[in-house]
C-alpha atoms as a PDB file:
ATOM      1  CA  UNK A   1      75.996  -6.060  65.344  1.00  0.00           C
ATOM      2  CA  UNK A   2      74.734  -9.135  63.914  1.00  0.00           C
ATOM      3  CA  UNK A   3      71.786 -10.320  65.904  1.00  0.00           C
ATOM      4  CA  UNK A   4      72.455 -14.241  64.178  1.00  0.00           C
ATOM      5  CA  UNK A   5      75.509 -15.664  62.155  1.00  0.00           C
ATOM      6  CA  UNK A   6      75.281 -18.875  60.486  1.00  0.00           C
ATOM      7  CA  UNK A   7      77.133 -22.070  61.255  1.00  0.00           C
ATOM      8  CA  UNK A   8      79.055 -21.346  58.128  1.00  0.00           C
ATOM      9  CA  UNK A   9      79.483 -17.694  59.467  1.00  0.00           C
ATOM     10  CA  UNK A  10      81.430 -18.822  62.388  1.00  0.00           C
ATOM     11  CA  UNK A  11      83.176 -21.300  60.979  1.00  0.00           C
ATOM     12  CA  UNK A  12      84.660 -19.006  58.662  1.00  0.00           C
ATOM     13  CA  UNK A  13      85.353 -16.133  61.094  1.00  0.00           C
ATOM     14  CA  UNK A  14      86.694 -19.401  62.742  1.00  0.00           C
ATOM     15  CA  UNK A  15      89.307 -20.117  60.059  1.00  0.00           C
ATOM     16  CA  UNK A  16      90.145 -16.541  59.871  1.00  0.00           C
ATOM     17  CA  UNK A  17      91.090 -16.326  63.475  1.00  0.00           C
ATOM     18  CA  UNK A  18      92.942 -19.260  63.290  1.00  0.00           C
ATOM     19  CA  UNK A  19      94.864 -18.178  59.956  1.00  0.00           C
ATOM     20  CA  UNK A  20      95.281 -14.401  61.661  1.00  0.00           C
ATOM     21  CA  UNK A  21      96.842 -16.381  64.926  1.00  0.00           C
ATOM     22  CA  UNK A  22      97.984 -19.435  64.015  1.00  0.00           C
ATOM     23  CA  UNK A  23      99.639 -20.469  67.788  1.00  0.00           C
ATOM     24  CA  UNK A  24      96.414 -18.985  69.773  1.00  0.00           C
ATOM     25  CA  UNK A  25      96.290 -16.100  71.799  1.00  0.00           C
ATOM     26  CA  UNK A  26      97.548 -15.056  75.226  1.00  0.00           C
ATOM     27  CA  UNK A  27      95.412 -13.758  78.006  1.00  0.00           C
ATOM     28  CA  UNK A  28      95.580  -9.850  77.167  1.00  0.00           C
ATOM     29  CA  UNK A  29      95.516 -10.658  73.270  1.00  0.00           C
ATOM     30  CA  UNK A  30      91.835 -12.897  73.885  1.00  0.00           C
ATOM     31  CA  UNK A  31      90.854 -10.058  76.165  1.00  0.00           C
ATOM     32  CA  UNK A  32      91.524  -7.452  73.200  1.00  0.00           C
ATOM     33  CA  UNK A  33      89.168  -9.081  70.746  1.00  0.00           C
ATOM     34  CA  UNK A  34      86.762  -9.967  73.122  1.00  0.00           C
ATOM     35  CA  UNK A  35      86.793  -5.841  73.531  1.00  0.00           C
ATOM     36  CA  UNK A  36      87.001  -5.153  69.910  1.00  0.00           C
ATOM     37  CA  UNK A  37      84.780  -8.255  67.923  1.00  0.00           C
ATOM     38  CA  UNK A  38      81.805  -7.371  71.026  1.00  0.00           C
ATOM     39  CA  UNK A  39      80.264  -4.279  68.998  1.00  0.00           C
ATOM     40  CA  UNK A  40      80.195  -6.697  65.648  1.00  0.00           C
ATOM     41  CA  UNK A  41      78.822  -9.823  66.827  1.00  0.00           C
ATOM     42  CA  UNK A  42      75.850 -10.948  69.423  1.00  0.00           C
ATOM     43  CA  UNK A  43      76.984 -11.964  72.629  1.00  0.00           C
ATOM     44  CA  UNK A  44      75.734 -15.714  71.716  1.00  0.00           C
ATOM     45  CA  UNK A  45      77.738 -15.676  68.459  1.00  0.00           C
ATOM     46  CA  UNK A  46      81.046 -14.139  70.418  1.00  0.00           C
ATOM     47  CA  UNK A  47      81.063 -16.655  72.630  1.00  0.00           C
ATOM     48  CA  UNK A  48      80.752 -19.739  70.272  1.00  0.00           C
ATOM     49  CA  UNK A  49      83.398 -18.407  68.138  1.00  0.00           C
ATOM     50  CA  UNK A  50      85.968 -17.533  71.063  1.00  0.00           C
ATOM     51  CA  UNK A  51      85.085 -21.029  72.823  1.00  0.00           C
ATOM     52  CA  UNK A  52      85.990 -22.599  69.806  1.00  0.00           C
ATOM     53  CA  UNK A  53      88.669 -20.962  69.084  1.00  0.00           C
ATOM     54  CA  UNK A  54      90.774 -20.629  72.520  1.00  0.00           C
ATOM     55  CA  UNK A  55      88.957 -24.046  73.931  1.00  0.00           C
ATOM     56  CA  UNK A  56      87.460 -22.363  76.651  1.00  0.00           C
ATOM     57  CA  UNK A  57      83.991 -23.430  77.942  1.00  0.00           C
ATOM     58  CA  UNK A  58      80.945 -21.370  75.997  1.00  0.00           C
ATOM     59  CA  UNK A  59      79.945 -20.542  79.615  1.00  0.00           C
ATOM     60  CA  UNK A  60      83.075 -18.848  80.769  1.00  0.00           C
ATOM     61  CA  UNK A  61      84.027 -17.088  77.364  1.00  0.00           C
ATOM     62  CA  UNK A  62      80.050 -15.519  77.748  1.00  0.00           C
ATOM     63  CA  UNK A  63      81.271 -14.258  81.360  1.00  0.00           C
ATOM     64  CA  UNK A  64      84.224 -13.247  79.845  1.00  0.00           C
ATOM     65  CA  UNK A  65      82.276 -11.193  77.158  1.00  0.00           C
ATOM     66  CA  UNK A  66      79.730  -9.255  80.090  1.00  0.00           C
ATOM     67  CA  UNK A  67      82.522  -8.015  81.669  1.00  0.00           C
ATOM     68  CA  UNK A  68      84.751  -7.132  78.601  1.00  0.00           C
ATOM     69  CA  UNK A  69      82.727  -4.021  77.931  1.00  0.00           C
ATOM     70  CA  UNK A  70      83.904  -2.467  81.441  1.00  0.00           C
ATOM     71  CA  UNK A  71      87.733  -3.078  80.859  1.00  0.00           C
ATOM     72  CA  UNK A  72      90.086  -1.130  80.603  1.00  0.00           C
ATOM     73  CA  UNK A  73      91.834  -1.486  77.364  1.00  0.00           C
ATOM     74  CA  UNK A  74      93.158   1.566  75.550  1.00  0.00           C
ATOM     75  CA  UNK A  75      92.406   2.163  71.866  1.00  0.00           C
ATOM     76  CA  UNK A  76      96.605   2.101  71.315  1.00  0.00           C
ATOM     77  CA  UNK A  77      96.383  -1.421  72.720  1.00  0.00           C
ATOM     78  CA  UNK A  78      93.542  -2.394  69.820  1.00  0.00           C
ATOM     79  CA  UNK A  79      94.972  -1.047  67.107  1.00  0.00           C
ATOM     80  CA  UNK A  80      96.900  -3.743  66.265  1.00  0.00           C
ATOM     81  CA  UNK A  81      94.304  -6.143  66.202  1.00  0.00           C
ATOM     82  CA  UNK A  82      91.529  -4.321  64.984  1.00  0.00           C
ATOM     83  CA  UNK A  83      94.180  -3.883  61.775  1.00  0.00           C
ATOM     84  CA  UNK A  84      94.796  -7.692  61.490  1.00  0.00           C
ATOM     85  CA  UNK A  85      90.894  -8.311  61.980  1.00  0.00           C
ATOM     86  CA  UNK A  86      90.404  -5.666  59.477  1.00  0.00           C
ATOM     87  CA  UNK A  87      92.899  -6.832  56.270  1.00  0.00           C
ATOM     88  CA  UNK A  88      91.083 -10.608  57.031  1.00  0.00           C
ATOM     89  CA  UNK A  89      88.011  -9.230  56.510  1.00  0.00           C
ATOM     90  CA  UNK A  90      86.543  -9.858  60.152  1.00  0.00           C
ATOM     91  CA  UNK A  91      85.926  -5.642  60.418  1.00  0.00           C
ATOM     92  CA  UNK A  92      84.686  -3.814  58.153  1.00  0.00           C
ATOM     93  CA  UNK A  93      86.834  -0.500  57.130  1.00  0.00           C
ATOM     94  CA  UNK A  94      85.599   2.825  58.362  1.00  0.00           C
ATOM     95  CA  UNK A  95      86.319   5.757  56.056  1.00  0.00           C
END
């Protein structure tokens, strides 16, 4: 996990979020990369990105992020995303 990620850093994860989903994300879908972007950025930089991203207030996307490591999401329902977050370059590729 990075413990600090530039301004440029975000704003470029930024872009690739908004290039991966250009029309936002739904509840479940935000919930699913809260889940899966949590164990590769800081809480601090998670939350900056996903406020600016889904225009929800810093403060509630950090609430959102302490209690995303207790759902309940399956690693079928990631897959998807963590593939999409992958080929941008957002994850890096475990052999």
């Amino acid at each position: 996990m990075d413990d600090f990620k530039t301004e440029y850093d975000i704003a470029d994860d930024l872009n690739a979020l908004k290039t991966i989903f250009p029309n936002k994300v739904c509840e479940n879908e935000y919930r699913i990369l809260l889940k899966v972007l949590y164990e590769e950025y800081s809480d601090r930089n998670l939350a900056e990105l996903m406020a600016r991203f889904t225009d929800k207030s810093y403060e509630e996307v950090y609430n959102d992020i302490l209690g995303s490591s207790q759902s309940s999401i399956s690693e079928q329902e990631m897959q998807g995303t963590v593939e999409l977050l992958r080929k941008a370059g957002m994850l890096e590729i475990e052999a």
